[in-house]
N, C-alpha and C. Protein backbone atom coordinates (compact mmCIF):
# COMPACT_ATOMS: atom_id res chain seq x y z
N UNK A 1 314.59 28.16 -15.21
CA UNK A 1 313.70 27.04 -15.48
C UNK A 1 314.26 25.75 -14.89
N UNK A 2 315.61 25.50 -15.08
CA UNK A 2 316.24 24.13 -15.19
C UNK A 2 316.47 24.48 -13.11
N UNK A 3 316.33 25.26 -12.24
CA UNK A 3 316.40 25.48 -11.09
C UNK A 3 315.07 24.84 -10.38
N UNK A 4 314.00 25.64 -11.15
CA UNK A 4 312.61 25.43 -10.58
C UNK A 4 312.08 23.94 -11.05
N UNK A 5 313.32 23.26 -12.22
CA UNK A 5 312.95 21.30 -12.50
C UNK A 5 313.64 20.99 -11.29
N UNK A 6 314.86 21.74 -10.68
CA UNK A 6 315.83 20.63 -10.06
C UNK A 6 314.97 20.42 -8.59
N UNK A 7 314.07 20.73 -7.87
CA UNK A 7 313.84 20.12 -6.81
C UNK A 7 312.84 18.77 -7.20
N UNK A 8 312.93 18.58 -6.33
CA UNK A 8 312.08 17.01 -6.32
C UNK A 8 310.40 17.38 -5.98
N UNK A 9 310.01 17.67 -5.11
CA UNK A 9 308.73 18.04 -5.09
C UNK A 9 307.90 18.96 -6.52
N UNK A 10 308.74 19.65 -6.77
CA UNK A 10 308.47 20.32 -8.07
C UNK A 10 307.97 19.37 -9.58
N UNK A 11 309.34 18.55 -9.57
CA UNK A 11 308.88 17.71 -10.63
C UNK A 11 307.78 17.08 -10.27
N UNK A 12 307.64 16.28 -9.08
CA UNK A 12 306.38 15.46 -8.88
C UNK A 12 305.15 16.27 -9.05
N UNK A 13 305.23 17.48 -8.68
CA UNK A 13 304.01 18.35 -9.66
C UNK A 13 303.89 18.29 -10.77
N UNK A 14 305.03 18.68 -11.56
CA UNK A 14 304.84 18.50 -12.94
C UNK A 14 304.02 17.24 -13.33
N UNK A 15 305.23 16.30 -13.01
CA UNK A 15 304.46 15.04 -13.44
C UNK A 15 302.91 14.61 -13.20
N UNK A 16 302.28 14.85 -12.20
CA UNK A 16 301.03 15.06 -11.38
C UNK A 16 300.18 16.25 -13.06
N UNK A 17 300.84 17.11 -13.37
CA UNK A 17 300.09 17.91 -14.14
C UNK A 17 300.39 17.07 -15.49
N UNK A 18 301.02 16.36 -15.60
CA UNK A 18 301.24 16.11 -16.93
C UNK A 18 300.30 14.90 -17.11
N UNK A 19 300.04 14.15 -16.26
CA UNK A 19 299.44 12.32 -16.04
C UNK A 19 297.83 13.37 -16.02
N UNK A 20 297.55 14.08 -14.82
CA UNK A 20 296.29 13.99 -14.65
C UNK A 20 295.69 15.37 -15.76
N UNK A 21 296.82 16.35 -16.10
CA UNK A 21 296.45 17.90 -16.76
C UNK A 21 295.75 18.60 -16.12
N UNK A 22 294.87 19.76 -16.47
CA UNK A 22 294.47 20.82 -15.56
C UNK A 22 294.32 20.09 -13.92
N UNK A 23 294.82 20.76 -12.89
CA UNK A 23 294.34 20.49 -11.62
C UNK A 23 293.82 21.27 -10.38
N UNK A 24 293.62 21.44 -9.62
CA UNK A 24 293.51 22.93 -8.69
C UNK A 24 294.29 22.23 -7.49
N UNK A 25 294.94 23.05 -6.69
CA UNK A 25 295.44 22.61 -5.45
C UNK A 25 294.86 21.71 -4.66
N UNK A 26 293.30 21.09 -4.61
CA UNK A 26 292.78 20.65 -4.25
C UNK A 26 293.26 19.37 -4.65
N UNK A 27 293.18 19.19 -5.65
CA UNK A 27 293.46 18.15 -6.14
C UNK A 27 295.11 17.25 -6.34
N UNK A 28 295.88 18.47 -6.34
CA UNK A 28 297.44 18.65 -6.77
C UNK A 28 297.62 17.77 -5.17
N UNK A 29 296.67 18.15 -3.96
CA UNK A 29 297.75 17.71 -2.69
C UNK A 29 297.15 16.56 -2.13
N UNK A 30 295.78 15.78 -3.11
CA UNK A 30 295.50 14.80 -2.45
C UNK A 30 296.05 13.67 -2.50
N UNK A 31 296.38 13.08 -1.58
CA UNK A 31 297.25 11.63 -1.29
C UNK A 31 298.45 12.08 -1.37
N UNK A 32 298.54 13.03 -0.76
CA UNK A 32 300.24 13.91 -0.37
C UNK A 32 299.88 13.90 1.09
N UNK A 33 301.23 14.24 1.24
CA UNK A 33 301.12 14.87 2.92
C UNK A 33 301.49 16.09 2.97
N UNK A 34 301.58 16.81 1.49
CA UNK A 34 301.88 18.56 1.65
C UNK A 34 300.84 18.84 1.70
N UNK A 35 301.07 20.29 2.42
CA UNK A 35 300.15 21.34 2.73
C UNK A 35 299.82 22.15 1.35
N UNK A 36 298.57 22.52 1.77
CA UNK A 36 298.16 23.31 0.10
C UNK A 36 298.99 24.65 0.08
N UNK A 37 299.11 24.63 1.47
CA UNK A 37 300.34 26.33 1.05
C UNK A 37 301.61 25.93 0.82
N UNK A 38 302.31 24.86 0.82
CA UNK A 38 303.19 24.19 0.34
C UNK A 38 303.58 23.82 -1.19
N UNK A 39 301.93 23.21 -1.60
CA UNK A 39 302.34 23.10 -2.59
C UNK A 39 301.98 24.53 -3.81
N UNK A 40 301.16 25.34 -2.83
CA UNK A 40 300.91 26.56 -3.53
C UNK A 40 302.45 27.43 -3.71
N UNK A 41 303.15 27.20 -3.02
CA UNK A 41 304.67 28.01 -2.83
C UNK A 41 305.91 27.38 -4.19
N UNK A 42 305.45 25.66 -4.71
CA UNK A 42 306.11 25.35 -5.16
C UNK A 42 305.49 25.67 -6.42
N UNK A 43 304.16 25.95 -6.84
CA UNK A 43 303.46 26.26 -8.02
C UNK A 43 304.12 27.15 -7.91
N UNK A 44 303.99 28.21 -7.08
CA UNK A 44 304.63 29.93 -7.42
C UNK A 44 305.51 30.06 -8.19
N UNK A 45 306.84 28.87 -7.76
CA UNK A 45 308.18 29.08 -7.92
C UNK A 45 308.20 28.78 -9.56
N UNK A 46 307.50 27.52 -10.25
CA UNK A 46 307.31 26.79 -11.26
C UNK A 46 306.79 28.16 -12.87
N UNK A 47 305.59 29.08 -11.85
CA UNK A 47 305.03 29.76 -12.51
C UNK A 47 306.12 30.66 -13.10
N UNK A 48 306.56 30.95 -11.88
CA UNK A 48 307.90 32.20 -12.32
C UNK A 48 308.83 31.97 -12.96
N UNK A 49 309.37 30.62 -13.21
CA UNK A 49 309.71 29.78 -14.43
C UNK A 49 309.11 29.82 -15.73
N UNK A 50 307.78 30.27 -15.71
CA UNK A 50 307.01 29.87 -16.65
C UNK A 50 306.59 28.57 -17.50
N UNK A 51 306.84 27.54 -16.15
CA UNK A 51 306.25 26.09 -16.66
C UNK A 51 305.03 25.96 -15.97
N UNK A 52 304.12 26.86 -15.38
CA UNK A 52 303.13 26.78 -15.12
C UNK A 52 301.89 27.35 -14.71
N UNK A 53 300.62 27.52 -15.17
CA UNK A 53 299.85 28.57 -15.39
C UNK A 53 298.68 28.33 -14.69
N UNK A 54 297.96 29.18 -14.38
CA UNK A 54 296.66 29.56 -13.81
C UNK A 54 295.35 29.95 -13.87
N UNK A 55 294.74 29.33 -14.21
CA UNK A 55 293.10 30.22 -14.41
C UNK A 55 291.65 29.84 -12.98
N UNK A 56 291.76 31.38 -12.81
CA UNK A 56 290.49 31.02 -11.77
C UNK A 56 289.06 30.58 -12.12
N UNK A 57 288.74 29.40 -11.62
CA UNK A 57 286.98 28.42 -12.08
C UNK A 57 286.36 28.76 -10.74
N UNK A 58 285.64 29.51 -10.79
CA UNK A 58 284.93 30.40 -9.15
C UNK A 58 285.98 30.19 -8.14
N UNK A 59 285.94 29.42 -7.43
CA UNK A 59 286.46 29.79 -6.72
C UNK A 59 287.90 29.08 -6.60
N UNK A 60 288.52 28.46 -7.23
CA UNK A 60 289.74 27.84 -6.98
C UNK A 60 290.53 28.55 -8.54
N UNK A 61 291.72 27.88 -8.24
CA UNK A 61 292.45 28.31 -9.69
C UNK A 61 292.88 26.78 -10.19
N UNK A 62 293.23 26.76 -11.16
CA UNK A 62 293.56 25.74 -11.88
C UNK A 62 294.76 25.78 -12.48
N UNK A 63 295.37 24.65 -12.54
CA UNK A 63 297.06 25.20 -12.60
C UNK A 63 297.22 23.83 -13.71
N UNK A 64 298.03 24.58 -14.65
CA UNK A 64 298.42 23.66 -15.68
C UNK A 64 299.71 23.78 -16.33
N UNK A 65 300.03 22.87 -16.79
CA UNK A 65 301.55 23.55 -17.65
C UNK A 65 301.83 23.97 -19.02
N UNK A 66 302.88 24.89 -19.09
CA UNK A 66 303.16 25.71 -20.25
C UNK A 66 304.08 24.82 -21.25
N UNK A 67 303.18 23.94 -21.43
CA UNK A 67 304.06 23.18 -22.57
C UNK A 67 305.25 23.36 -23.65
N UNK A 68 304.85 24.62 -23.89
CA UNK A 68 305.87 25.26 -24.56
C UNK A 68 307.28 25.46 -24.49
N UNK A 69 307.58 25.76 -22.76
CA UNK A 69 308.64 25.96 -22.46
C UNK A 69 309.28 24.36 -22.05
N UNK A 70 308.38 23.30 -21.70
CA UNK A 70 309.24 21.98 -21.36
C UNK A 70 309.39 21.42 -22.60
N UNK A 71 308.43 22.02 -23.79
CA UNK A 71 309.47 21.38 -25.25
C UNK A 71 310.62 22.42 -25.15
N UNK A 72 310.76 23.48 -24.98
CA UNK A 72 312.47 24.35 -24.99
C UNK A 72 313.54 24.00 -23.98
N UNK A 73 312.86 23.40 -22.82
CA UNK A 73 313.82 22.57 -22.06
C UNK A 73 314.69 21.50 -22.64
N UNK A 74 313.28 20.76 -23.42
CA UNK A 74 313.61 19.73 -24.22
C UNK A 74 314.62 19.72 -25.13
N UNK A 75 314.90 21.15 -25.92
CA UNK A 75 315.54 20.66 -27.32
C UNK A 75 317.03 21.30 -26.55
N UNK A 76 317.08 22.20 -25.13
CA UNK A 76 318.44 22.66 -24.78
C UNK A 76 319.09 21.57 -24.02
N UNK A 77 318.34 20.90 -23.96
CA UNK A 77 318.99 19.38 -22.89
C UNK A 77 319.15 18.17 -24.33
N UNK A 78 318.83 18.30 -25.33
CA UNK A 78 318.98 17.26 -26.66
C UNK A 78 320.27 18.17 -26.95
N UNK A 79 320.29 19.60 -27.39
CA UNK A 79 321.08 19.67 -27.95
C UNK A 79 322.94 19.59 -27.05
N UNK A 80 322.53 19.74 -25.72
CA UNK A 80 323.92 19.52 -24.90
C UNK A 80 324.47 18.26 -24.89
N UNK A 81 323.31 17.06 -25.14
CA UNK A 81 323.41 15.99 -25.27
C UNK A 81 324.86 15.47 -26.38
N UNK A 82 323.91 16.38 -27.87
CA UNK A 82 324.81 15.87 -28.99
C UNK A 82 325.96 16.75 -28.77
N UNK A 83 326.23 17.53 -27.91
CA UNK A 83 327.89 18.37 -27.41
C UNK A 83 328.52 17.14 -27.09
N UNK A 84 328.03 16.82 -26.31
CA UNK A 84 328.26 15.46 -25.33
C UNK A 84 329.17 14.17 -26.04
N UNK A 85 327.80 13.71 -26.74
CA UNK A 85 328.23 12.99 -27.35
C UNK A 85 329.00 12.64 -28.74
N UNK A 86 329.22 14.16 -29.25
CA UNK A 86 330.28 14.95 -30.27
C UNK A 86 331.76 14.77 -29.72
N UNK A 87 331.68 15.04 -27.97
CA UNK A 87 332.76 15.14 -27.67
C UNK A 87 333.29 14.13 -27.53
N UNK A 88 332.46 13.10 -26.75
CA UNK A 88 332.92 11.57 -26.53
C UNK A 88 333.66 11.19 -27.49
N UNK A 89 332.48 10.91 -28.86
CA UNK A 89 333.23 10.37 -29.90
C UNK A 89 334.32 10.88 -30.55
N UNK A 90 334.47 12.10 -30.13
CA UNK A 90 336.15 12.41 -30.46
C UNK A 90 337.32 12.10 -29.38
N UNK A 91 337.31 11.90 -28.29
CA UNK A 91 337.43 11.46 -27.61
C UNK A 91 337.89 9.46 -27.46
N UNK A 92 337.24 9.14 -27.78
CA UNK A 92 337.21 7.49 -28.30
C UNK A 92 338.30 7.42 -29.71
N UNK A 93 338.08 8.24 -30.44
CA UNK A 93 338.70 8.36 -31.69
C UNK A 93 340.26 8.52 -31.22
N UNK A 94 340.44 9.84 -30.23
CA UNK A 94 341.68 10.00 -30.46
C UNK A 94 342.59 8.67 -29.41
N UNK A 95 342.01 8.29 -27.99
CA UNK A 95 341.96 7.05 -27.46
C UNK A 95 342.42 5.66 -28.52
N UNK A 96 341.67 5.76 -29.32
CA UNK A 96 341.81 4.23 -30.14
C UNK A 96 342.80 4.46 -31.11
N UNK A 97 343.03 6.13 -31.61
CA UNK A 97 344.35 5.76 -32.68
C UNK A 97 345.89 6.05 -32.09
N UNK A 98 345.89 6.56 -30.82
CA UNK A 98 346.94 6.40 -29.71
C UNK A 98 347.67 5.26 -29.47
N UNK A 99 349.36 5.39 -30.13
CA UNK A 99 350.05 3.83 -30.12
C UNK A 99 350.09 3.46 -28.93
């Protein structure tokens, strides 16, 4: 999942699905300069992640996101956070009582 966030074109999909919600490629590449098989390749990658889904409306598909899994992104990137910042503050602690 956290592979198919790390490119840059990818997220700007996301984000694109998240601002506007359901979209079809049609829509996903206007006022881009990607190609719809471009950005159809980066949906692929997203899908197989499972941050993003599909339903065909005659003739196009519609691609939206699996909310579900960017709240589970969410709480594994909060909870590394408070590792983080568990560690710091022990860290600072042992720093400040050091003669």
């Amino acid at each position: 999942m956290f592979a198919a966030l790390g490119d840059e074109t990818r997220m700007r999909l996301v984000a694109r699905l998240c601002e506007g919600g359901p979209l079809s490629i049609t829509r996903l590449t206007a006022g881009s300069k990607m190609s719809r098989q471009a950005v159809t390749k980066h949906l692929a990658a997203l899908s197989q992640a499972g941050l993003v889904r599909s339903d065909r409306a005659g003739r196009e598909r519609i691609w939206r996101l699996e909310t579900k899994r960017l709240v589970e992104a969410g709480r594994y990137l909060s909870a590394i956070s408070e590792q983080w910042d568990a560690a710091l503050e022990r860290l600072r602690r042992l720093v400040e009582t050091e003669p």
